[in-house]
N, C-alpha and C. Protein backbone atom coordinates (compact mmCIF):
# COMPACT_ATOMS: atom_id res chain seq x y z
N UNK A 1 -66.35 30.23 18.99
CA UNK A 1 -66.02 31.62 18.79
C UNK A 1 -64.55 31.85 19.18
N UNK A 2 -63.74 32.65 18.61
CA UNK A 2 -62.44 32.46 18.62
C UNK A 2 -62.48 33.88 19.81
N UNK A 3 -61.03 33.61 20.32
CA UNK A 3 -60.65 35.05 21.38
C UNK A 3 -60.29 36.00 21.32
N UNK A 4 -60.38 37.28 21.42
CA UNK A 4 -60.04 38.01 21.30
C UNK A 4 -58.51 38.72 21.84
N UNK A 5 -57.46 38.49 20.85
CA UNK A 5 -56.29 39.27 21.39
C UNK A 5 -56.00 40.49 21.61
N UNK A 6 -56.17 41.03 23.04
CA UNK A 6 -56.10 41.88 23.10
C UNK A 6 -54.35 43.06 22.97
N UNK A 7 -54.27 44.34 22.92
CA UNK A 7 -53.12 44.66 22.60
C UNK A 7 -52.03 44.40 23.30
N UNK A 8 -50.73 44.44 22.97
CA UNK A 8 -49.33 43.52 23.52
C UNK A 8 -49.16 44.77 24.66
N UNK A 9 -48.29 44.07 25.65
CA UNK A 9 -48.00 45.01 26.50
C UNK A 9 -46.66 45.95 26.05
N UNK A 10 -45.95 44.96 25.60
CA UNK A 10 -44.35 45.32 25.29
C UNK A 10 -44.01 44.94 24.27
N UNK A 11 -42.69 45.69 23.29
CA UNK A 11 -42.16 44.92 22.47
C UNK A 11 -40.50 44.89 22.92
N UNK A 12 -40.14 44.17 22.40
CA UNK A 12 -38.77 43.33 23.08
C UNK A 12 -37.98 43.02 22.02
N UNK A 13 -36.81 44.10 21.40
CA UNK A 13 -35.94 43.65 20.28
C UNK A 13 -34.53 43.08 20.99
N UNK A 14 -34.28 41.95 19.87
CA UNK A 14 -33.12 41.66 20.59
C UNK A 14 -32.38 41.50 19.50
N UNK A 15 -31.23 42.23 19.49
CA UNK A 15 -30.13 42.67 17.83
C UNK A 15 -29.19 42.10 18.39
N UNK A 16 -28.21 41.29 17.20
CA UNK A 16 -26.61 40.83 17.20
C UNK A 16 -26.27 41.99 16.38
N UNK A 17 -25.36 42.66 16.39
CA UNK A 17 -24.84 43.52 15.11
C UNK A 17 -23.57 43.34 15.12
N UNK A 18 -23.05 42.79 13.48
CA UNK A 18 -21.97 42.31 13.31
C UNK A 18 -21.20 43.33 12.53
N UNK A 19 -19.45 42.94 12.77
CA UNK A 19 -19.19 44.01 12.39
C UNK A 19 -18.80 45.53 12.20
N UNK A 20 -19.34 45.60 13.84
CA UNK A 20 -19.04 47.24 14.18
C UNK A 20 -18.02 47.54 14.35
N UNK A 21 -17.69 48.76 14.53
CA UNK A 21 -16.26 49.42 14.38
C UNK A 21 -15.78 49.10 16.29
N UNK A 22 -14.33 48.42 15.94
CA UNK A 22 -14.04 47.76 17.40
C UNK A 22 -13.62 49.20 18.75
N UNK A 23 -13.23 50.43 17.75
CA UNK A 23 -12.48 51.19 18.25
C UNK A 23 -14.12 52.05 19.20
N UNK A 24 -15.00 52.12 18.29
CA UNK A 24 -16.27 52.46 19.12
C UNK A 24 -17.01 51.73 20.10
N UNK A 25 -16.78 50.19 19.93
CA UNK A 25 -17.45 49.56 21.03
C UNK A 25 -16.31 49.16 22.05
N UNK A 26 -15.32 50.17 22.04
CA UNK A 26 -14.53 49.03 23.18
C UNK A 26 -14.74 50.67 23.78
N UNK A 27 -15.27 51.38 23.85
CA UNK A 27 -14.83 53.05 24.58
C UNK A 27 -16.82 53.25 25.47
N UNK A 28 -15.88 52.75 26.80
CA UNK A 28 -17.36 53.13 27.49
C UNK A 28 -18.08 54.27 27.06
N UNK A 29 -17.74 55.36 27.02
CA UNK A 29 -18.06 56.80 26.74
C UNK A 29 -19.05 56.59 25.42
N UNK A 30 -18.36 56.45 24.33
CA UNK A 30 -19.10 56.22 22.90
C UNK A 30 -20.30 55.41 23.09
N UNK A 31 -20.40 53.86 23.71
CA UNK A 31 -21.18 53.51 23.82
C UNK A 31 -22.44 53.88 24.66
N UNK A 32 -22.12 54.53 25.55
CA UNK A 32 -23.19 54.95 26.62
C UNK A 32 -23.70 56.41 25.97
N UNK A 33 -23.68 57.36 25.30
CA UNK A 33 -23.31 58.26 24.47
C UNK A 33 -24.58 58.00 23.08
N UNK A 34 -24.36 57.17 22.53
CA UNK A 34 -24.92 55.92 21.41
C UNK A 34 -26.28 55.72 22.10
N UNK A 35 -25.64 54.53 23.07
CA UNK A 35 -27.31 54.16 23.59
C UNK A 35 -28.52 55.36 24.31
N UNK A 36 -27.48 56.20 24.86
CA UNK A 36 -29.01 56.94 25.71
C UNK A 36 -29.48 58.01 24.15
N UNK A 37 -28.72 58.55 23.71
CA UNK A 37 -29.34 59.25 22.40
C UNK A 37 -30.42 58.10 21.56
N UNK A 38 -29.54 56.71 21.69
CA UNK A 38 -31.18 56.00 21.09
C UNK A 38 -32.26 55.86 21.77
N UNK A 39 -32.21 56.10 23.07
CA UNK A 39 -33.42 55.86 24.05
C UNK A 39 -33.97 57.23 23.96
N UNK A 40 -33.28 58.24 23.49
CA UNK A 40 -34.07 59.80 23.40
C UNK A 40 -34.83 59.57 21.77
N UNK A 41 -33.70 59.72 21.03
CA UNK A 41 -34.21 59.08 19.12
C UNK A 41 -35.58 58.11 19.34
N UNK A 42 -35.78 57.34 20.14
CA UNK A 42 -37.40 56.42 19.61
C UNK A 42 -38.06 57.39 21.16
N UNK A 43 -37.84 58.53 21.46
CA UNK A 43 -39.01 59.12 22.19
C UNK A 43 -38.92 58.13 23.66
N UNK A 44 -38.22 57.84 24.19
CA UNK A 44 -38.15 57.36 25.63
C UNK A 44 -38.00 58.65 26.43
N UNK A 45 -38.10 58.65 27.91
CA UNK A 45 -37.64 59.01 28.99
C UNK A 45 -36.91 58.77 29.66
N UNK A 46 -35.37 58.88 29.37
CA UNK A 46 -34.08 57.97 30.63
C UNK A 46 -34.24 58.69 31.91
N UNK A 47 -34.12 57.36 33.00
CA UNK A 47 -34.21 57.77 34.12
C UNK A 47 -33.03 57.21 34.81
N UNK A 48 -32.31 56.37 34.54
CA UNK A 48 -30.50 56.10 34.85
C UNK A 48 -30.06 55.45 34.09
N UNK A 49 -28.64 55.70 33.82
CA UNK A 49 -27.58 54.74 33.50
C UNK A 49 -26.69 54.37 33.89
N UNK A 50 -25.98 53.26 33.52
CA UNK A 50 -24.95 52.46 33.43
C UNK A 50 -24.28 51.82 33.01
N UNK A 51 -22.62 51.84 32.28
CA UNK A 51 -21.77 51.55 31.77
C UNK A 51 -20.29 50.94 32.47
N UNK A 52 -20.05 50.13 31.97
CA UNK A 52 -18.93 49.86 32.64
C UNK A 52 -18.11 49.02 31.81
N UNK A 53 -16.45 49.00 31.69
CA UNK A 53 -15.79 48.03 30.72
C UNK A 53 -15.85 46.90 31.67
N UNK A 54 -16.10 45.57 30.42
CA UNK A 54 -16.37 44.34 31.14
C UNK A 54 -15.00 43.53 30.48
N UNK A 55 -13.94 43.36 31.78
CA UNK A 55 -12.47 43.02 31.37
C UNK A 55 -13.11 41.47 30.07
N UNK A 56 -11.83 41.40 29.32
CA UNK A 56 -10.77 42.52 28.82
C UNK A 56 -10.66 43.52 28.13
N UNK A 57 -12.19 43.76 27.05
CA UNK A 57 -12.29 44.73 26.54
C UNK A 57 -13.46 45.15 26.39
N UNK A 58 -14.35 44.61 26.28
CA UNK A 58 -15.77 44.60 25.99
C UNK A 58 -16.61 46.27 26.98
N UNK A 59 -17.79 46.22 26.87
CA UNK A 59 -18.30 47.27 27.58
C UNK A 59 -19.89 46.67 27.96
N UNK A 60 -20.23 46.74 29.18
CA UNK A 60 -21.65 46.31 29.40
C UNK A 60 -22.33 47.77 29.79
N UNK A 61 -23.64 47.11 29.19
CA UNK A 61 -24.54 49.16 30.05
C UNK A 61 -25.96 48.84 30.21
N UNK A 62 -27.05 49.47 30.66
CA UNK A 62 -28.53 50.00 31.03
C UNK A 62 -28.64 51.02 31.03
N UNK A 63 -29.54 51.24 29.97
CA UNK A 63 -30.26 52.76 29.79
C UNK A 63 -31.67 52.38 30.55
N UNK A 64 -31.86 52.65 32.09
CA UNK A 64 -33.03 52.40 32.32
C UNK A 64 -34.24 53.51 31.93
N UNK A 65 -35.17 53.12 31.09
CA UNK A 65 -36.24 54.30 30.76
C UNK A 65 -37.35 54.09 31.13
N UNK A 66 -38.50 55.26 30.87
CA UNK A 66 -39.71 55.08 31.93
C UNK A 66 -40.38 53.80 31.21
N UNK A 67 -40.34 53.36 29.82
CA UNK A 67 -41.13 52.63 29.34
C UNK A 67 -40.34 51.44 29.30
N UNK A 68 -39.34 51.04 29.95
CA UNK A 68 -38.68 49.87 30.24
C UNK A 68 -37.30 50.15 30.38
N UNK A 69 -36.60 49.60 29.70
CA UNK A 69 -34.79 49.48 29.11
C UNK A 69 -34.49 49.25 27.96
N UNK A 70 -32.74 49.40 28.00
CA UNK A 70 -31.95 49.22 26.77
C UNK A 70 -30.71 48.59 27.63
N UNK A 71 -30.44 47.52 27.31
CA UNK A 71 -28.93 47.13 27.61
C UNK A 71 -28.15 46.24 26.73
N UNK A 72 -26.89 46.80 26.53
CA UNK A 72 -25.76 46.06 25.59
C UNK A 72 -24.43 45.43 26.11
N UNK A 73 -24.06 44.54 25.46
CA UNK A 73 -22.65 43.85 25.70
C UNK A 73 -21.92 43.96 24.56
N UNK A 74 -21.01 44.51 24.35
CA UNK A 74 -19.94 44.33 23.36
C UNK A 74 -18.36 43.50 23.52
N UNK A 75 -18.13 42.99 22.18
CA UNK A 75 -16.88 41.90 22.00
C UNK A 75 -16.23 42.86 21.09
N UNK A 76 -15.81 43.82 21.17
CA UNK A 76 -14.31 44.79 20.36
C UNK A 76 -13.92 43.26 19.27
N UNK A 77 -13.64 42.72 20.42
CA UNK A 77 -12.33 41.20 19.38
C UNK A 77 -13.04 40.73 18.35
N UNK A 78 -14.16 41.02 18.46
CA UNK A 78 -14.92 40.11 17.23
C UNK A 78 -16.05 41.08 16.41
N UNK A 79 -15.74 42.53 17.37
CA UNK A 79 -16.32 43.47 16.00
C UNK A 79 -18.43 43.02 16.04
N UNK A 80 -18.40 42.72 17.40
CA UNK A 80 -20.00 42.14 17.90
C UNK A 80 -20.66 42.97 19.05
N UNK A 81 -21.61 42.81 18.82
CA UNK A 81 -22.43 43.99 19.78
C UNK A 81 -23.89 43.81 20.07
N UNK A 82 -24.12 42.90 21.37
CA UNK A 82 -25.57 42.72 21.06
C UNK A 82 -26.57 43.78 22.11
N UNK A 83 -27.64 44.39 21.82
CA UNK A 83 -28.92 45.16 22.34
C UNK A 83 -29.64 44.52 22.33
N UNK A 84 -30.45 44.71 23.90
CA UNK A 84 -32.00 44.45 24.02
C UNK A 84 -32.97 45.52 24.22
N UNK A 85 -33.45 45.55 23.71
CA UNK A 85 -33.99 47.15 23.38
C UNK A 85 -35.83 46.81 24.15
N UNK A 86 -36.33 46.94 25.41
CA UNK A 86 -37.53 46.45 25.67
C UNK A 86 -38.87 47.68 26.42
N UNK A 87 -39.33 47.81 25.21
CA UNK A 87 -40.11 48.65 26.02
C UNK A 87 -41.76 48.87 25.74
N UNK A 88 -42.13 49.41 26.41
CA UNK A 88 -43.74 49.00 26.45
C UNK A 88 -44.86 50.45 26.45
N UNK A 89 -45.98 50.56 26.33
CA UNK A 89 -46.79 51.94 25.98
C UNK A 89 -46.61 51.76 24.50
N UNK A 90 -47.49 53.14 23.92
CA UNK A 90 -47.43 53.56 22.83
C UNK A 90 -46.41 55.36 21.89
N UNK A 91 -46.12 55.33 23.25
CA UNK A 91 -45.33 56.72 22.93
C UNK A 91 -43.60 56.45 22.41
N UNK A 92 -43.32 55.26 22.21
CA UNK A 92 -41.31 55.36 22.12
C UNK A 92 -41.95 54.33 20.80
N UNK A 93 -41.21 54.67 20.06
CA UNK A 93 -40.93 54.05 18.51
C UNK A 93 -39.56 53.06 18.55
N UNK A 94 -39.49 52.22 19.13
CA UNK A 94 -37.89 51.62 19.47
C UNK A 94 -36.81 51.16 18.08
N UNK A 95 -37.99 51.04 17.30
CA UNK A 95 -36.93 50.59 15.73
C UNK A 95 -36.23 52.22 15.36
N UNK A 96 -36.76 52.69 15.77
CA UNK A 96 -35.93 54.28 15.41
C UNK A 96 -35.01 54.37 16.16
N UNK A 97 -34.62 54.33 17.33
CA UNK A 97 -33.85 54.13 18.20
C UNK A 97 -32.59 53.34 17.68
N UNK A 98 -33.43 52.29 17.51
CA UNK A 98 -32.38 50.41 17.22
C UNK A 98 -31.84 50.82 15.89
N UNK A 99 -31.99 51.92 14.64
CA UNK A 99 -31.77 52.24 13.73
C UNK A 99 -30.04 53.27 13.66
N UNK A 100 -30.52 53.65 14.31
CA UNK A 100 -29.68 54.73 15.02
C UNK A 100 -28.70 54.27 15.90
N UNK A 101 -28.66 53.38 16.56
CA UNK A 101 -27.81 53.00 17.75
C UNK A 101 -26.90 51.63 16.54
N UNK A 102 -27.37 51.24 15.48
CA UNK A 102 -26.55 50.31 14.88
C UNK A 102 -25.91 50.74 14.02
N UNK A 103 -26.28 51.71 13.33
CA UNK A 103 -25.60 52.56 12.85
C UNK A 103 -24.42 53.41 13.05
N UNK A 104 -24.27 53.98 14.64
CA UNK A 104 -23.88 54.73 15.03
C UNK A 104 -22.58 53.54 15.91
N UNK A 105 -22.85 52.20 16.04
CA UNK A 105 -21.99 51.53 16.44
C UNK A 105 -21.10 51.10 15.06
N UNK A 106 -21.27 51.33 14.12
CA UNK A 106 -20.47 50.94 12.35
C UNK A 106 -21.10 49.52 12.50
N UNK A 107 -22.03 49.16 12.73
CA UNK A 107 -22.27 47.60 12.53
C UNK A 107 -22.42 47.57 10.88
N UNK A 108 -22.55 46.46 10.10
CA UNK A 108 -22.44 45.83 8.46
C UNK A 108 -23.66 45.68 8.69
N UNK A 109 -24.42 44.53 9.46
CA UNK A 109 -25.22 43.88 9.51
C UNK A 109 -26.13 43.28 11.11
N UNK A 110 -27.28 43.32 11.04
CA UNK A 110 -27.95 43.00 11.87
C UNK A 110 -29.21 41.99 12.20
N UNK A 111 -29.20 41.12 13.44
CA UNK A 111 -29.97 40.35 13.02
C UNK A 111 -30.97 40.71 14.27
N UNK A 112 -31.97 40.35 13.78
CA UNK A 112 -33.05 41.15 14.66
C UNK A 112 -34.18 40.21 15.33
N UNK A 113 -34.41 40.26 16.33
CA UNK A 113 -35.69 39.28 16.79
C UNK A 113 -36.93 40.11 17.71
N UNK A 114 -38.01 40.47 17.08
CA UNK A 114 -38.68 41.27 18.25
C UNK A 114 -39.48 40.64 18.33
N UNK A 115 -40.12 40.40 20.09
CA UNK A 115 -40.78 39.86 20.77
C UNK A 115 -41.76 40.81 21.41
N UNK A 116 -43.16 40.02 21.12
CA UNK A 116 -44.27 40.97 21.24
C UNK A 116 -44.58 40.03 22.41
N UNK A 117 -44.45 40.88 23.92
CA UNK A 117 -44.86 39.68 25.23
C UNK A 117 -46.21 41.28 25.87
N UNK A 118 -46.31 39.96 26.85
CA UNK A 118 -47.83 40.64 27.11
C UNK A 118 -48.77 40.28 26.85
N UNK A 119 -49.19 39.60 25.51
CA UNK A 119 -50.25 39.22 25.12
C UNK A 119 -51.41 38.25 25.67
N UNK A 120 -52.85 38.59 25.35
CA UNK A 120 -53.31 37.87 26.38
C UNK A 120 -55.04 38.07 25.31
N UNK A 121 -55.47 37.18 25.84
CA UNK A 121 -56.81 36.33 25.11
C UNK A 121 -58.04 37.02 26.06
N UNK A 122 -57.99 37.63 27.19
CA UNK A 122 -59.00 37.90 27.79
C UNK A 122 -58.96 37.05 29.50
N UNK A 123 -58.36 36.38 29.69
CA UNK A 123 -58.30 35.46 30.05
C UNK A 123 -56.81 35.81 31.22
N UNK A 124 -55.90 36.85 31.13
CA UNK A 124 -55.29 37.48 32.08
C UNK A 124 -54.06 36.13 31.98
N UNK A 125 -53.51 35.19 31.09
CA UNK A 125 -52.68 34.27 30.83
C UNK A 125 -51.91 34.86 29.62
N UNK A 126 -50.80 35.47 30.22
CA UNK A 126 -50.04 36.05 29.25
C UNK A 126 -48.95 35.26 28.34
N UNK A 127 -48.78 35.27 27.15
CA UNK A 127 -47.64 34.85 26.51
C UNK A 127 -47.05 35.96 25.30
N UNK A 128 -45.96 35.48 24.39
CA UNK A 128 -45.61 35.96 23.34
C UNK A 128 -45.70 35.57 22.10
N UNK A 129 -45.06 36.75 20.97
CA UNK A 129 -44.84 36.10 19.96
C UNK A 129 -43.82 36.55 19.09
N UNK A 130 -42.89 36.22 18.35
CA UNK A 130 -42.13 36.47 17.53
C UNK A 130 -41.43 36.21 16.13
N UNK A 131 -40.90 37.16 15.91
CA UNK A 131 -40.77 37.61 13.92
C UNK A 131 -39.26 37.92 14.42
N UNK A 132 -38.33 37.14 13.46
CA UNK A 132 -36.81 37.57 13.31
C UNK A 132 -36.68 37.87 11.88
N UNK A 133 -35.62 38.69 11.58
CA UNK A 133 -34.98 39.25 10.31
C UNK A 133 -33.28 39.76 10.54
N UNK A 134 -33.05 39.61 9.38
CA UNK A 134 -31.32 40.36 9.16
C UNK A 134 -31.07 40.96 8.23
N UNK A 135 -30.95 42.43 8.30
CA UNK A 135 -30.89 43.64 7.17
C UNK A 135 -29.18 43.95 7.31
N UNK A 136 -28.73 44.51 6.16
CA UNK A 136 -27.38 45.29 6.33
C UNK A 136 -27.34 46.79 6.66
N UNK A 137 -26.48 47.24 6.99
CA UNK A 137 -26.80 48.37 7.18
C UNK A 137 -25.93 49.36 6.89
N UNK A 138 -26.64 50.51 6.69
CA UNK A 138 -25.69 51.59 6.05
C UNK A 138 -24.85 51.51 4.79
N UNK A 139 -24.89 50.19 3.91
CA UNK A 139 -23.80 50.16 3.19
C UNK A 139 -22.66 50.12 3.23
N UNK A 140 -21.96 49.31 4.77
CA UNK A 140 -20.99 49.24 4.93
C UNK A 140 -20.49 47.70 4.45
């Protein structure tokens, strides 16, 4: 008799987005700005943040929310920007979020990996699983 999988705890996106506009990801403000509106956009609850430029140009941050996090690193020089977007329950829609936040960084293109962790057979031995893709975006 096979096991029963029961539902994931979390899902866990992890985006490269290539391409974005350098003048938006090198400006702490814009980016932190970006991300917590995407943590509001997929229905989260922010409960702190943090941004900071990571010399020489780049910007690191945490949108900590009740149903997990969001944190990004950006490369201005190379027009790159990666999010981990991780959160868990049934109330935050995170691809709406991740829709919005790549967009809103001018990314071209994105490559996407979400990780469904948590999972578990009955048996309280948790693992994952995952599906990657790369869409363009916006028509840029």
């Amino acid at each position: 008799m096979a096991k029963k999988i029961h539902k994931a705890i979390g899902h866990h996106y992890i985006v490269e987005a290539s391409g974005c506009d350098p003048k938006i990801i090198s400006s702490v403000e814009k980016v932190q700005q970006i991300l917590v509106k995407a943590a509001e956009i997929a229905g989260a609850q922010v409960w702190s943040v943090s941004f900071s430029r990571f010399p020489p140009h780049g910007v690191s941050g945490v949108v900590v929310i009740s149903e997990s996090h969001i944190s990004s690193h950006t490369w201005p020089e190379f027009g790159y920007g990666a999010i981990d977007f991780y959160t868990c329950g049934d109330n935050v829609d995170p691809e709406k979020g991740l829709d919005y936040a790549v967009e809103a960084l001018g990314a071209s293109t994105v490559h996407i990996t979400e990780i469904t962790r948590g999972l578990e057979e009955g048996d309280r031995e948790f693992y994952h699983s995952f599906v990657t893709w790369e869409e363009d975006v916006g028509g840029n």
